[in-house]
PDB file of N, CA and C in Angstrom:
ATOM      1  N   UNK A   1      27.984 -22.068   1.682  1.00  0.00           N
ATOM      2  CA  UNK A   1      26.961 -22.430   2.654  1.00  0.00           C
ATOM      3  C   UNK A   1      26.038 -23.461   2.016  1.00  0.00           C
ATOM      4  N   UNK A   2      25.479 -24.908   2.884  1.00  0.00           N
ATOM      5  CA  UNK A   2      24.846 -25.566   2.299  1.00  0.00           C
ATOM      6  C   UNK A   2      23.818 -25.122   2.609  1.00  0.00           C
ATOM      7  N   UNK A   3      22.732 -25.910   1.726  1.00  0.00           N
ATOM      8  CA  UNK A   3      21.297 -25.346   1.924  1.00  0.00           C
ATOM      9  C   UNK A   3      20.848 -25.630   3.356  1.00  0.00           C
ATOM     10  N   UNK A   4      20.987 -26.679   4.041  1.00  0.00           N
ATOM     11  CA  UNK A   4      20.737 -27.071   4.769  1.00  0.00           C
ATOM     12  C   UNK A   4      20.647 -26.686   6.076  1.00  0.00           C
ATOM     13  N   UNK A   5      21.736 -25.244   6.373  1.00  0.00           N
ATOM     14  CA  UNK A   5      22.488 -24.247   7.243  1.00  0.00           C
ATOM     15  C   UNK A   5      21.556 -23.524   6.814  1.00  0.00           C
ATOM     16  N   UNK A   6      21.583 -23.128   5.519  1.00  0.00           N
ATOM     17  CA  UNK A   6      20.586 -21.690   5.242  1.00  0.00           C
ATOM     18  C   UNK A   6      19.627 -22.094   6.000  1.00  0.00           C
ATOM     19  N   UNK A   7      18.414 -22.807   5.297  1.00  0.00           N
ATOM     20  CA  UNK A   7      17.155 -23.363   5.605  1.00  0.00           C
ATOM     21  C   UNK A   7      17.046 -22.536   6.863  1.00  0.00           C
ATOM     22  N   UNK A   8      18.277 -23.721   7.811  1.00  0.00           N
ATOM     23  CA  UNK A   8      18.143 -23.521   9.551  1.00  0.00           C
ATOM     24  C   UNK A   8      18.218 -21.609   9.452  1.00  0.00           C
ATOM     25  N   UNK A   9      19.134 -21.215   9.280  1.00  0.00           N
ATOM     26  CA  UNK A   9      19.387 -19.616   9.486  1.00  0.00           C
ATOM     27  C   UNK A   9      18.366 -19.170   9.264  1.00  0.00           C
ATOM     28  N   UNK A  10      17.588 -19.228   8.264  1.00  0.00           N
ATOM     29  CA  UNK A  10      16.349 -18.343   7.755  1.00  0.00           C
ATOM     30  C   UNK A  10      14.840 -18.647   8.677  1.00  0.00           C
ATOM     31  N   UNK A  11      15.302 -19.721   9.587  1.00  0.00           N
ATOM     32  CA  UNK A  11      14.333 -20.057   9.857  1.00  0.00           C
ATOM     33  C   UNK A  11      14.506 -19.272  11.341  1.00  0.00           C
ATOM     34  N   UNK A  12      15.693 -19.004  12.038  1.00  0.00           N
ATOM     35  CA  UNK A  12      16.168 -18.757  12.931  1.00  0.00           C
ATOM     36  C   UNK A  12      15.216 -17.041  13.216  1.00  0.00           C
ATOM     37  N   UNK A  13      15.752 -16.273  11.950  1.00  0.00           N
ATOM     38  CA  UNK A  13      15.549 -14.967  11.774  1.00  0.00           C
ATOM     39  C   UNK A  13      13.971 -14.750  11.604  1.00  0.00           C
ATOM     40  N   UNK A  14      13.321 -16.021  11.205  1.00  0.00           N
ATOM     41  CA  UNK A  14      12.001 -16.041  11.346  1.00  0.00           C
ATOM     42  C   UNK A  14      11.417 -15.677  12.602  1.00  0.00           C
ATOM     43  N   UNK A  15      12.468 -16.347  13.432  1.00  0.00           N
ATOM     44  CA  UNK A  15      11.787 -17.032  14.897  1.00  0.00           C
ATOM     45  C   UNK A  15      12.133 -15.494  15.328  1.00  0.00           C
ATOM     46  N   UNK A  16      12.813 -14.524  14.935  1.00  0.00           N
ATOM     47  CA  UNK A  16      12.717 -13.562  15.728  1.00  0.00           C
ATOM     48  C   UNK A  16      11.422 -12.122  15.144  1.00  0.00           C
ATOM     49  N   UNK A  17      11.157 -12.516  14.155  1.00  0.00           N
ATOM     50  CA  UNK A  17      10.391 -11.443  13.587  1.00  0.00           C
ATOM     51  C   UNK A  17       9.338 -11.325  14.495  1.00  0.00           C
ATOM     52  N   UNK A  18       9.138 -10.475  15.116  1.00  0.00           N
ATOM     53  CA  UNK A  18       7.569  -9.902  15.845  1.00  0.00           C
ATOM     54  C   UNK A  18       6.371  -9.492  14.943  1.00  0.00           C
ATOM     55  N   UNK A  19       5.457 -10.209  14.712  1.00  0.00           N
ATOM     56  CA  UNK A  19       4.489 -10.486  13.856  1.00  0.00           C
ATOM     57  C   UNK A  19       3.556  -9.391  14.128  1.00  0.00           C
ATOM     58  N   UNK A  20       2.617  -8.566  13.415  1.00  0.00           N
ATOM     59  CA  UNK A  20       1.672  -7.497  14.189  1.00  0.00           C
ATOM     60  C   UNK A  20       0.852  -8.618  14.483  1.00  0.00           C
ATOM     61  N   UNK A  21      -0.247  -8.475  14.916  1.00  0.00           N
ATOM     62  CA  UNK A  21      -1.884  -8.962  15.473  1.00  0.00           C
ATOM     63  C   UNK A  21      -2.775  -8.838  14.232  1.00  0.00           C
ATOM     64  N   UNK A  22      -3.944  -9.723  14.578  1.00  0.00           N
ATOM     65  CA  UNK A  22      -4.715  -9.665  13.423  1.00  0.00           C
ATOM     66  C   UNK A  22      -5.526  -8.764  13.304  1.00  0.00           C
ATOM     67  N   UNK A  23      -6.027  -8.355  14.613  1.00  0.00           N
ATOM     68  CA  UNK A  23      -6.502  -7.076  14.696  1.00  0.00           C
ATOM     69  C   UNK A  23      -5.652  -5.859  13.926  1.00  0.00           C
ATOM     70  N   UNK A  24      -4.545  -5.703  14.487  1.00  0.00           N
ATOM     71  CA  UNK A  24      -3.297  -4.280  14.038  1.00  0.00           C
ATOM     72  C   UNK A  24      -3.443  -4.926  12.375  1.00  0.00           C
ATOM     73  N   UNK A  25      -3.231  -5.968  11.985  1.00  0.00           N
ATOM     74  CA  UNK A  25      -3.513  -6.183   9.990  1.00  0.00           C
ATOM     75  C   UNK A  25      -4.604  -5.942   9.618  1.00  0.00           C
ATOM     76  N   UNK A  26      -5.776  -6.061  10.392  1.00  0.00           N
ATOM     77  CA  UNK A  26      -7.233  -5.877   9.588  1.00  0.00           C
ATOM     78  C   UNK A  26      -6.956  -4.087   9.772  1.00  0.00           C
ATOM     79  N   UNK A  27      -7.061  -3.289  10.803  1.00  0.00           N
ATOM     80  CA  UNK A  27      -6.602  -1.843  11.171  1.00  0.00           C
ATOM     81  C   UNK A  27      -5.900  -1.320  10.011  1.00  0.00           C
ATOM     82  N   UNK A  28      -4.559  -1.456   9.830  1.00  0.00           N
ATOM     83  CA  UNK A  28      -3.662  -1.153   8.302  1.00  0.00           C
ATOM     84  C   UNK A  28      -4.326  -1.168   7.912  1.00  0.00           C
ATOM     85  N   UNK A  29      -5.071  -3.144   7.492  1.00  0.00           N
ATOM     86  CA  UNK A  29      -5.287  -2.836   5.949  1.00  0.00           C
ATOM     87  C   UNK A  29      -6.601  -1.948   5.325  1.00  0.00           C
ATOM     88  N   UNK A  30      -7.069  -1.726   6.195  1.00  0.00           N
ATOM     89  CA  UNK A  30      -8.467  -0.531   6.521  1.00  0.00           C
ATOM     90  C   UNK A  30      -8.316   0.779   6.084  1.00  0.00           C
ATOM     91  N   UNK A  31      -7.064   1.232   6.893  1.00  0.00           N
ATOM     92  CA  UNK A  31      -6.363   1.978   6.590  1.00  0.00           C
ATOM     93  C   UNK A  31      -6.012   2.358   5.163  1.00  0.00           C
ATOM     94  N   UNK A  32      -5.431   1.485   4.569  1.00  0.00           N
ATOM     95  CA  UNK A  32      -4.399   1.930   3.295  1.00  0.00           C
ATOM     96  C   UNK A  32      -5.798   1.680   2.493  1.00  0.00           C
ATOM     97  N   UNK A  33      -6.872   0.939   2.259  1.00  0.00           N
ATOM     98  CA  UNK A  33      -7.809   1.137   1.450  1.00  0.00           C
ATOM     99  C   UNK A  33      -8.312   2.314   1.662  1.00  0.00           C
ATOM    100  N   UNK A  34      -8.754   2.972   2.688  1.00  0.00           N
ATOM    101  CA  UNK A  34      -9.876   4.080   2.739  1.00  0.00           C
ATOM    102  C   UNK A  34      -8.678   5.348   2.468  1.00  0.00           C
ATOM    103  N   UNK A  35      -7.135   5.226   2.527  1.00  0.00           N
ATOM    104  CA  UNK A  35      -6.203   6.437   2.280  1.00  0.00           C
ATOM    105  C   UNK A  35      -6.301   6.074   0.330  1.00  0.00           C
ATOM    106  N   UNK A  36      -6.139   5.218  -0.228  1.00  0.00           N
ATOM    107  CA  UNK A  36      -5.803   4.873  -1.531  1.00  0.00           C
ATOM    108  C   UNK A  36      -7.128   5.021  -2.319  1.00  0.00           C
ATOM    109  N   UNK A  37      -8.682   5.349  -2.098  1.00  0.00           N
ATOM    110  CA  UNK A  37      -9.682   5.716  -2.278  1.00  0.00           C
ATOM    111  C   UNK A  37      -9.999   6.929  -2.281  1.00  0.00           C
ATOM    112  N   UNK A  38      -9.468   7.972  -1.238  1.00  0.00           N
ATOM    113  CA  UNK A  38      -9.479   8.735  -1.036  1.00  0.00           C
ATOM    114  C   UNK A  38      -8.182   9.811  -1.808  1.00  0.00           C
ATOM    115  N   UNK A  39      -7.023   9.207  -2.114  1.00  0.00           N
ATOM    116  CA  UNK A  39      -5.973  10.051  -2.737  1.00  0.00           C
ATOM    117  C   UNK A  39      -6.875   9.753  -4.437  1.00  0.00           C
ATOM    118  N   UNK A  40      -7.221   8.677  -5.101  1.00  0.00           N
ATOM    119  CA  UNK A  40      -8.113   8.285  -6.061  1.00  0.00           C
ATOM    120  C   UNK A  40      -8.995   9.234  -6.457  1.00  0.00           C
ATOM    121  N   UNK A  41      -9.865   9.266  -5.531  1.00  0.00           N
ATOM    122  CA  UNK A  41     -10.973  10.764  -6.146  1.00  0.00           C
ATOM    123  C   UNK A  41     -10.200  11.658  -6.174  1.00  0.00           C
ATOM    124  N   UNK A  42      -9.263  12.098  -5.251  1.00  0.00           N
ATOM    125  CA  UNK A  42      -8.727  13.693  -5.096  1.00  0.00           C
ATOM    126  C   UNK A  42      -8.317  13.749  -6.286  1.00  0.00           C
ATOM    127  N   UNK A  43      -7.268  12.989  -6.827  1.00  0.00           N
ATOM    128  CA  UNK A  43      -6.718  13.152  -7.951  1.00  0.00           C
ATOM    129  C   UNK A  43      -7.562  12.979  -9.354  1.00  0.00           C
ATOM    130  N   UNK A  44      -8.541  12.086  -9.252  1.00  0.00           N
ATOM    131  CA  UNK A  44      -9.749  11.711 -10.085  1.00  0.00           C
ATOM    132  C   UNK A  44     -10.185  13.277 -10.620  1.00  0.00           C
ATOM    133  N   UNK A  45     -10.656  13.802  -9.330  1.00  0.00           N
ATOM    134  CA  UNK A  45     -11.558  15.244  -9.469  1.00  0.00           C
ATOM    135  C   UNK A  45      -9.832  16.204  -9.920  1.00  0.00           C
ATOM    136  N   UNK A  46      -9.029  16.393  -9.599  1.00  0.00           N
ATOM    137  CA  UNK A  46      -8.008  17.412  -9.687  1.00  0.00           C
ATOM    138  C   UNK A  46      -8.080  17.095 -11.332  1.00  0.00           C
ATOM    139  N   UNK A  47      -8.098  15.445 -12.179  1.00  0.00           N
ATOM    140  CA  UNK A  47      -7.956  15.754 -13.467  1.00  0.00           C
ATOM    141  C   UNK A  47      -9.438  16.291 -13.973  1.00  0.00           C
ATOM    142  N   UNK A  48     -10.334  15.626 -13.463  1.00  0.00           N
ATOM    143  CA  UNK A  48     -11.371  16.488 -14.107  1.00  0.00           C
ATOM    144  C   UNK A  48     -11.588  18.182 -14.457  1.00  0.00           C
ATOM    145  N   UNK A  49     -11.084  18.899 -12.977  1.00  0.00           N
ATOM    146  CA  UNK A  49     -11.315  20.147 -13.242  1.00  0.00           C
ATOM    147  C   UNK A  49      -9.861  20.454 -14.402  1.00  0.00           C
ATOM    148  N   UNK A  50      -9.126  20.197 -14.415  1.00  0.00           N
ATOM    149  CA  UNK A  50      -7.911  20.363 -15.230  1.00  0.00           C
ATOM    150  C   UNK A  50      -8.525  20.212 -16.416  1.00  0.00           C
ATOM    151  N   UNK A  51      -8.680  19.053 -16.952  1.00  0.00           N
ATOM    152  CA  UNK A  51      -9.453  18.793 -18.215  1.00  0.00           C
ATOM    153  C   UNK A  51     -10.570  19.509 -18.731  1.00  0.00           C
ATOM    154  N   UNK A  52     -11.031  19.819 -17.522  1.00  0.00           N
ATOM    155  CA  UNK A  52     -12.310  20.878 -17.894  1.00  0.00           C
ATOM    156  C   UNK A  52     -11.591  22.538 -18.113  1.00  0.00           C
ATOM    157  N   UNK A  53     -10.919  22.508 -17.762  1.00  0.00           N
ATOM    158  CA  UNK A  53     -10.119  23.700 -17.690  1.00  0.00           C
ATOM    159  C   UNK A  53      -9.123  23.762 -19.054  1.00  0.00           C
ATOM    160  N   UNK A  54      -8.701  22.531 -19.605  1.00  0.00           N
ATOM    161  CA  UNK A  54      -8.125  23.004 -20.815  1.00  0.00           C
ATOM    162  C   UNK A  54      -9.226  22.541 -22.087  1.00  0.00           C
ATOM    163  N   UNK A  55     -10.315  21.897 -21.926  1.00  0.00           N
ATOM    164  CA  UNK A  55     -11.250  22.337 -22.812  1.00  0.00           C
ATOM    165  C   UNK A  55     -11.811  23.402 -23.103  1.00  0.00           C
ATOM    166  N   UNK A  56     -11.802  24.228 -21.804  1.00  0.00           N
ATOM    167  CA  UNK A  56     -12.350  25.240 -22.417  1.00  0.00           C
ATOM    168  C   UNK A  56     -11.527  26.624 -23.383  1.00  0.00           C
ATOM    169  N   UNK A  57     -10.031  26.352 -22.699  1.00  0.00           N
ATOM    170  CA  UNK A  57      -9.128  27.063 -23.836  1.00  0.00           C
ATOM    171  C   UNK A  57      -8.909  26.673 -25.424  1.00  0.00           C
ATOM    172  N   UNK A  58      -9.187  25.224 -25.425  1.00  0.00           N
ATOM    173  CA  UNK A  58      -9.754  24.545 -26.715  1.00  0.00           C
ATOM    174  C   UNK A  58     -10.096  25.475 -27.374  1.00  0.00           C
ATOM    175  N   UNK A  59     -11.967  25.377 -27.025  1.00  0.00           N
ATOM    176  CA  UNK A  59     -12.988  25.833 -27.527  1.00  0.00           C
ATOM    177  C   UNK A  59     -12.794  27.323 -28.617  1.00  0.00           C
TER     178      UNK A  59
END
């Protein structure tokens, strides 16, 4: 295949992709920050008490 075919093909499969809205991308990306902040502390605090929990078998 020359490039030239590709190019066209890839451009073809472009033309069919249904794009979300900018609205529905700002929404996601809202989304996956305030979920990825939120799994962050959980796990943040889950090592703290852990850590606090094998310091004190340390001790």
């Amino acid at each position: 295949m020359n490039p030239v075919s590709f190019l066209r093909e890839v451009k073809a499969e472009l033309d069919k992709v249904v794009w979300p809205t900018r609205e529905k991308t700002i929404q996601l990306t809202v989304l996956v920050i305030v979920a990825s902040i939120f799994i962050g502390v959980y796990i943040g605090g889950l090592d703290y008490i852990f850590a606090s929990i094998m310091s004190n078998f340390i001790r």
